[in-house]
Structure formats: C-alpha cells, structure tokens
Protein backbone atom coordinates (compact mmCIF):
# COMPACT_ATOMS: atom_id res chain seq x y z
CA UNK A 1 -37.27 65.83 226.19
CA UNK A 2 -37.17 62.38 228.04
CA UNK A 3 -36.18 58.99 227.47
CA UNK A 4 -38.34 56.49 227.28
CA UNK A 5 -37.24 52.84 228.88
CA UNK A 6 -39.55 49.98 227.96
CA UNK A 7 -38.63 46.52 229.46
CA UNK A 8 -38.51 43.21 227.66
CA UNK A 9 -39.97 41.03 229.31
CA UNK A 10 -36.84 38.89 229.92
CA UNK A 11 -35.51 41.75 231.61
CA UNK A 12 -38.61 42.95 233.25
CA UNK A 13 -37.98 39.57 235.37
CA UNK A 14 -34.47 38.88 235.48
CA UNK A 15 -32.75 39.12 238.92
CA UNK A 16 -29.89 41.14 239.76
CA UNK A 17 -26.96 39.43 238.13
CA UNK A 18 -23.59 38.12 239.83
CA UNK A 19 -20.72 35.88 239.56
CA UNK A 20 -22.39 32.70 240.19
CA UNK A 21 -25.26 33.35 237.87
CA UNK A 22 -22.53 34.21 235.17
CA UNK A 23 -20.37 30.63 236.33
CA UNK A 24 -23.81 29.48 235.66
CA UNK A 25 -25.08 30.31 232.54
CA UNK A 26 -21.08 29.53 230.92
CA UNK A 27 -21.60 26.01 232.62
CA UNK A 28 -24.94 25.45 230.67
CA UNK A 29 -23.41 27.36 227.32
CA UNK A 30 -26.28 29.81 227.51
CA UNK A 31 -24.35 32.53 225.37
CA UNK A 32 -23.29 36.08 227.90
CA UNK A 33 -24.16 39.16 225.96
CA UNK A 34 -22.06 42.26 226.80
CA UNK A 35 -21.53 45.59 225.86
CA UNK A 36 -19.60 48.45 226.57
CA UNK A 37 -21.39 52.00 228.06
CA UNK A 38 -19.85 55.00 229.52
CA UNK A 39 -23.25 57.40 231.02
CA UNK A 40 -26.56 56.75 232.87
CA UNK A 41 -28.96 57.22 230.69
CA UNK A 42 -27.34 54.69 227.72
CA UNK A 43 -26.83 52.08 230.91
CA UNK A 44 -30.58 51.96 231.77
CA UNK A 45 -31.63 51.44 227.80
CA UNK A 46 -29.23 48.33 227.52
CA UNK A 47 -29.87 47.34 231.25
CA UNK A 48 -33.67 47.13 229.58
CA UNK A 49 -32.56 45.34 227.01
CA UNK A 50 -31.43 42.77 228.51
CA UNK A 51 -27.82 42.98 228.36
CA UNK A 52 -26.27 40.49 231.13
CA UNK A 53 -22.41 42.52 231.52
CA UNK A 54 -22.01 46.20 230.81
CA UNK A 55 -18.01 47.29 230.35
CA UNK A 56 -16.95 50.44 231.48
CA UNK A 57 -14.09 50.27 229.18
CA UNK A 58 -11.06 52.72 228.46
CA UNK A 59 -12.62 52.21 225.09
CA UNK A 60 -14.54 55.83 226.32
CA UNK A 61 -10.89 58.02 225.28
CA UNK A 62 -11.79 56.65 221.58
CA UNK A 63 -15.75 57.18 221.81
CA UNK A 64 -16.71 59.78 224.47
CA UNK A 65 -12.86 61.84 224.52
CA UNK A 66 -12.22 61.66 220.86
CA UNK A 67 -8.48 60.26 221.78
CA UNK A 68 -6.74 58.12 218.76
CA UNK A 69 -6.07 55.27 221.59
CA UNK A 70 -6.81 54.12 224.91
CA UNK A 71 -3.66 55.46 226.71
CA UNK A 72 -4.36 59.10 228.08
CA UNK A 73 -7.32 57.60 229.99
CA UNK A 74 -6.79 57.53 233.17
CA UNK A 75 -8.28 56.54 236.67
CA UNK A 76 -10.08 59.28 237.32
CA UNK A 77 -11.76 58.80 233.63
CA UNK A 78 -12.57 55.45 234.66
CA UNK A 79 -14.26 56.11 238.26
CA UNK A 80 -16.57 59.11 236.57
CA UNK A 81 -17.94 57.12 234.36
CA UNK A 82 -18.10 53.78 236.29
CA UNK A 83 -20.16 55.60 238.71
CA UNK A 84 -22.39 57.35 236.01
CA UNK A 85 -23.38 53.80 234.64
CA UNK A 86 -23.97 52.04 237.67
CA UNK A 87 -26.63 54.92 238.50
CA UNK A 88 -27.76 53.42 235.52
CA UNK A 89 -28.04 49.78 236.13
CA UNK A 90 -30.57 47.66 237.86
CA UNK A 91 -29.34 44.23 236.87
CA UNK A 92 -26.60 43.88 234.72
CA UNK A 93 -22.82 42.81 236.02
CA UNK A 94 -20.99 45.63 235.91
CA UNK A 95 -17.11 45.64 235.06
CA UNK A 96 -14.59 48.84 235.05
CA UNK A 97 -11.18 48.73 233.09
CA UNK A 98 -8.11 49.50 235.10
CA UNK A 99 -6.76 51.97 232.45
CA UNK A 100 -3.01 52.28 231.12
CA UNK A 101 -0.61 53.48 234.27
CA UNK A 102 -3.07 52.69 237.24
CA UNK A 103 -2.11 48.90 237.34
CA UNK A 104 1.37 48.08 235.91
CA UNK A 105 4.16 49.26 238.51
CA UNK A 106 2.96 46.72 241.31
CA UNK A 107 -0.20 44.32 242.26
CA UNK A 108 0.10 46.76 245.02
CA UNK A 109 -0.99 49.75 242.84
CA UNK A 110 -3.38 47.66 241.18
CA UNK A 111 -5.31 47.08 244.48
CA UNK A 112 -5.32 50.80 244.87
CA UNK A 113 -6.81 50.95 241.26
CA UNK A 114 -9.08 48.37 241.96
CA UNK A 115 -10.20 49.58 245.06
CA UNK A 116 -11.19 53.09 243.29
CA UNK A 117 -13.40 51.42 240.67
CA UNK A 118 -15.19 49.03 243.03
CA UNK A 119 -16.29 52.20 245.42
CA UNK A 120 -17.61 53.66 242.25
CA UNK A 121 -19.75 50.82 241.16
CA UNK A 122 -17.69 48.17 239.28
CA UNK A 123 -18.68 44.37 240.87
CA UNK A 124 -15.54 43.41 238.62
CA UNK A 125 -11.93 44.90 236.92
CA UNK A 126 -10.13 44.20 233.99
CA UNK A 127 -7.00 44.26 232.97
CA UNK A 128 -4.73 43.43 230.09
CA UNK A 129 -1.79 41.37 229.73
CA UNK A 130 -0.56 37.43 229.90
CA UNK A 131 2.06 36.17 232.01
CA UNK A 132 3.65 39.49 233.67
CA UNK A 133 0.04 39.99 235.10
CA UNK A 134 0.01 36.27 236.95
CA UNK A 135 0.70 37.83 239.70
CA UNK A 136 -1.42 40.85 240.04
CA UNK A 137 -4.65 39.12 239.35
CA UNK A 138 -3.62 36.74 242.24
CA UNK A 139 -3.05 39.31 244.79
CA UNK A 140 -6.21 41.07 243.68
CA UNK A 141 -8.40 37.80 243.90
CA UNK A 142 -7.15 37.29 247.38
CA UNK A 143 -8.67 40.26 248.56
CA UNK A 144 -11.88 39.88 246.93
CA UNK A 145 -11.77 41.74 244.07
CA UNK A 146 -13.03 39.33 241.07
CA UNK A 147 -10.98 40.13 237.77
CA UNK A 148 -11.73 39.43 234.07
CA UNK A 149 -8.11 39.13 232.23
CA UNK A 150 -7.50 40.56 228.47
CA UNK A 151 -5.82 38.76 226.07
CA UNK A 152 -5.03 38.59 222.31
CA UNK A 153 -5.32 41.99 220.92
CA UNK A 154 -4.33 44.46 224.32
CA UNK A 155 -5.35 48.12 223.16
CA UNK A 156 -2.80 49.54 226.25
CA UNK A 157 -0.01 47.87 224.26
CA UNK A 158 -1.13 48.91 220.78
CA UNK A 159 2.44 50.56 220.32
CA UNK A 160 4.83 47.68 221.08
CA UNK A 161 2.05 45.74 219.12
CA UNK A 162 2.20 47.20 215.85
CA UNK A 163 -1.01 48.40 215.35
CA UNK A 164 -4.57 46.87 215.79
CA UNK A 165 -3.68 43.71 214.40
CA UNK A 166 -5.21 39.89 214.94
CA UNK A 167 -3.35 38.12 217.54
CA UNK A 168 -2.18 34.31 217.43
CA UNK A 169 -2.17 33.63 214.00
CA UNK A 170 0.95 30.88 213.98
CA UNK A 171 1.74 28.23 216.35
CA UNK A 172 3.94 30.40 218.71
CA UNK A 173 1.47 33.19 218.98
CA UNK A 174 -1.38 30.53 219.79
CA UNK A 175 0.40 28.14 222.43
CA UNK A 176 1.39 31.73 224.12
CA UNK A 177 -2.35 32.88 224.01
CA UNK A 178 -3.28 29.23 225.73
CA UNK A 179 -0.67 28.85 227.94
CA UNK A 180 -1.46 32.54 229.26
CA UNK A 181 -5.29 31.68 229.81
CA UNK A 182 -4.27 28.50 231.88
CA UNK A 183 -1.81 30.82 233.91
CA UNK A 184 -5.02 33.21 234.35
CA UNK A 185 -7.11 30.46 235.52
CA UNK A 186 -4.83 29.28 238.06
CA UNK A 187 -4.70 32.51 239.10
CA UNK A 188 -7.88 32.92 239.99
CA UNK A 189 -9.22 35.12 236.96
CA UNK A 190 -13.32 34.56 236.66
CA UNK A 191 -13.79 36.09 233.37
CA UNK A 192 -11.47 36.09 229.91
CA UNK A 193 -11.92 38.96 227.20
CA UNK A 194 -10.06 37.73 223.52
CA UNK A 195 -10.21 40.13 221.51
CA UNK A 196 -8.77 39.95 217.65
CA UNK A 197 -7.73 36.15 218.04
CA UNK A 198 -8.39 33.64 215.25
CA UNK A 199 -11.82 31.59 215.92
CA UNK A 200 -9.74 28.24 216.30
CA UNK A 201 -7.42 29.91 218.43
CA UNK A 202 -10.17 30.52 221.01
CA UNK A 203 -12.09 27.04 220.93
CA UNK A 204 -8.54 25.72 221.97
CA UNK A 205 -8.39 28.44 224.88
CA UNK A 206 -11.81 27.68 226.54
CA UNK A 207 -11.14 24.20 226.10
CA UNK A 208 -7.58 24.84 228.08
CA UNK A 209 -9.10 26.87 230.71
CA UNK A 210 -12.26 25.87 231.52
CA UNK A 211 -12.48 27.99 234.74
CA UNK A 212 -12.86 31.00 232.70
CA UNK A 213 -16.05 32.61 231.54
CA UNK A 214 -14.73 33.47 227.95
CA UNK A 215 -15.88 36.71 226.44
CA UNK A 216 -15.23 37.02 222.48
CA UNK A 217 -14.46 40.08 220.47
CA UNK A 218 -13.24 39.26 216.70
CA UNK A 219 -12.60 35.98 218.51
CA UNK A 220 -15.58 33.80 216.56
CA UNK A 221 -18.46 32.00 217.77
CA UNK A 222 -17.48 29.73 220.11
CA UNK A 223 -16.64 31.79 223.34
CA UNK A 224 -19.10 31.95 226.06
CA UNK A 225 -19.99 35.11 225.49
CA UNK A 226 -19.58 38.16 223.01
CA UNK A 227 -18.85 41.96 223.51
CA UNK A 228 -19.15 44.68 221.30
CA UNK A 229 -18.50 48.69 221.71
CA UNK A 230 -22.12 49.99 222.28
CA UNK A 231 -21.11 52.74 219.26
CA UNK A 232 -19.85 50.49 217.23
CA UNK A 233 -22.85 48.01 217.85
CA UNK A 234 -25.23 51.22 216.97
CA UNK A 235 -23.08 52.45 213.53
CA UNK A 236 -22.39 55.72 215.81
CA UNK A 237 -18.33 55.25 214.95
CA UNK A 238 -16.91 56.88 211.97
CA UNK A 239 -14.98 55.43 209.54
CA UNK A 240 -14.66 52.04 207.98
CA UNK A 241 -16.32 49.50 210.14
CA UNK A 242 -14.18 46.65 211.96
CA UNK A 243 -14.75 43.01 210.52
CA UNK A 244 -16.08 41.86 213.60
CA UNK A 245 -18.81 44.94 213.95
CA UNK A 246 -22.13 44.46 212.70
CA UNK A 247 -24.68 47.60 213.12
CA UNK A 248 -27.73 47.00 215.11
CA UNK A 249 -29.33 49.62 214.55
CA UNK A 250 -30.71 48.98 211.26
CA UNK A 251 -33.80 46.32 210.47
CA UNK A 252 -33.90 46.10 206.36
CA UNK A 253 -34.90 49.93 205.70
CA UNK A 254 -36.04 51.18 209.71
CA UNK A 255 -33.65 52.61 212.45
CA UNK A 256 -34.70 50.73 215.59
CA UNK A 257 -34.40 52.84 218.87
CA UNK A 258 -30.93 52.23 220.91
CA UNK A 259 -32.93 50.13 223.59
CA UNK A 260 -34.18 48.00 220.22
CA UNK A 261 -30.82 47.97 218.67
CA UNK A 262 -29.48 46.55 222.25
CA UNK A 263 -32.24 43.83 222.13
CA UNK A 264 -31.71 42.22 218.79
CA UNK A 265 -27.71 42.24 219.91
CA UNK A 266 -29.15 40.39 222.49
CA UNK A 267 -31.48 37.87 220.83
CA UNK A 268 -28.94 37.35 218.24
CA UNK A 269 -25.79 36.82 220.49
CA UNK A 270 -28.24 34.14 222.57
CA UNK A 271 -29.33 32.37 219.76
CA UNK A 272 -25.20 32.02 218.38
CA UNK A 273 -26.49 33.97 215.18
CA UNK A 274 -24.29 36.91 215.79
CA UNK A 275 -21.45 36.49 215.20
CA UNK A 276 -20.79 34.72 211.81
CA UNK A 277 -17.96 32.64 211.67
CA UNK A 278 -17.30 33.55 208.34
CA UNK A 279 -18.71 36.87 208.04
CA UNK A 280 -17.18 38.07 211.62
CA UNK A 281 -14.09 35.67 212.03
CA UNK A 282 -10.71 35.80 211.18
C-alpha cells in the first residue's frame, strides 16, 4: 500500500524556506504555521500541505516511545528522527530539539548537541530555559547555529515545575517571562516558542522583543506563529484533549486525510481563525 501526496497549490510553488523568509513573513504579520513530525513519510504529507516549520520535538518520547514525559529522550532519539524527517521535506524549515541532558552542563556541550542535529538535517535547535541559557544560545549563534528559545511552560523541567501547568499568570511570573525574551533577543535567539502562557502575557513579550519570530502554543492569538503536536492536531492522542488542541481531522461528519487535516491547520492558522482566544486561551 502507498501513500499518496497531492500538493496544494501554495505549496506546489513555494520555495525552499529559510531564516530570512521566516524574518520576513513575522515582519509583514503573515501568521507561521508549524507542526511537530517525527518520520518521512508524515514529513512529506505536511511538507504538501503547506506547513512553513516542522519540529522535531522531544515531544516523540510521549507520541512515538510511549514515555509519560520528555526526559528519557535523548540525542541519539533526536538525530534518528531528525534525519528521518528531513528525507521527508522539500521546503519546510526544519528545527530539532536539543533533548534533556545533551545541552545543560556547558554551551560547550550544547555545540556538540547542536552540531549532531544540524549533520542530521535540522537548519535550526531549540532549547528550553530563560536566563541560565543567555549564554548558551550566544555561544551557539556565534558559530552559526540559529536557535529558537522555549519559554513559559518547559516540558524538560516539568518536575521542578509542578506539573503541566500555565506559566505567568501574576505579575512576577510575567515580567520574568518578558524580561527572559529580551535577554533571548539580545542574545541572538531568531525564533521564540511560548508555550502555556496567558494570551496577554505574550502580546507584551513580542512587543518586548521584537527580534524574535514568536511561535504560540496555549499562548493565544497574537504570536507570529502557532504550533501544534501533529497527533494532537489529528485526535491521534489519548485521553482528554488539552485546551489549546483542536482536532483537524474532522470536517462536520467526514475524516479528512492527514495531508487534508494539515491543510485546514494551515488555512486556519493563516487566516488567525485557529486559535480562539476564548475557546483556546487561557
């Protein structure tokens, strides 16, 4: 049995995209639409989709390894499936998470990290953390590896944390969320993922940073771009639902494909219809 790939025709005729594109379309608030993918064959139905950033995230130990968190993944998780996807890709950004362990000890070890995910495919890493990460995404910028920071909810810290809970709810928890994406900016960070952060909480952080690309999950409308975990986004992920989630994969009483599922994400992210502020937002 094959899969079938069918273009859009928006993606049919889309370039390759990089860095400046993305600097681009955030300067002229035309809404990023990413999502997460861990194989090939998934990669090249959202590549057709017209997806503009695919995440290899660490997100995979919950989806693909069946793991109650993030933390056992490790590097060599991250560079199998980073190269798997960008087999997959034709013109989507592509962006690999540094996983728990591979980034922490030194911005040293974090080039080493780095350096492992951008042989395997990644044009970009991630990593979590505010102000004790300052440094690292410095020293990794300086060498020419572009990074995307993580702030708000931080899955690798879930423990010290509390649990998956929304980050920056008072005063405190906000100016230490802003002050963290100006320190990322300066930096030299390109790209900013907020995940679980009160919609207000991010209109103040892109307006405080404006050299970062913001990328919203549970984070409102108002970032410059959304992301969503591709089995999440399809209703593949057992359980009760996160707020934020909205399935795809349904129109009224039809299941659309996964390439179709991917496309209305798409169409609805660019036209700022997904995600409600009230429906989505915290």
């Amino acid at each position: 049995m094959s899969v079938h790939v069918t273009d859009t025709p928006a993606a049919a005729s889309r370039p390759r995209l990089n860095l400046v594109r993305l600097r681009e379309m955030a300067a002229r608030d035309e809404p990023i639409a990413m999502l997460t993918c861990y194989e090939a064959t998934l990669a090249r139905l959202v590549d057709a989709a017209g997806v503009d950033v695919v995440l290899v995230g660490d997100s995979l130990g919950n989806v693909v390894q069946g793991r109650s968190s993030t933390l056992p993944v490790d590097l060599g998780h991250m560079a199998y499936h980073t190269e798997c996807v960008a087999r997959g890709l034709s013109s989507a950004w592509l962006i690999g998470d540094l996983p728990f362990g591979s980034y922490e000890a030194s911005p040293q070890q974090a080039l080493e990290s780095a350096i492992t995910l951008m042989r395997a495919g990644a044009q970009m890493v991630k990593l979590e953390g505010g102000g004790p990460m300052v440094e690292t995404v410095r020293f990794l910028v300086d060498r020419g590896i572009p990074v995307c920071a993580h702030l708000g909810l931080t899955p690798q810290r879930v423990h010290a944390l509390g649990g998956f809970r929304v980050q920056g709810r008072d005063a405190a928890g906000a100016e230490t969320l802003v002050a963290d994406a100006q320190a990322m900016a300066q930096a030299g960070a390109a790209m900013l993922v907020l995940e679980l952060v009160p919609s207000a909480v991010a209109r103040q952080v892109r307006a405080a940073a404006p050299g970062l690309i913001t990328i919203g999950i549970g984070a409102g409308p108002d970032t410059h771009g959304q992301v969503l975990v591709l089995h999440d986004m399809l209703g593949w992920t057992p359980g009760r639902r996160p707020r934020f989630v909205h399935d795809f994969s349904r129109d009224g009483e039809h299941t659309r494909s996964v390439q179709d599922a991917a496309a209305a994400y798409v169409a609805e992210v660019k036209a700022r219809r997904f995600p409600d502020p009230v429906q989505h937002g915290y």
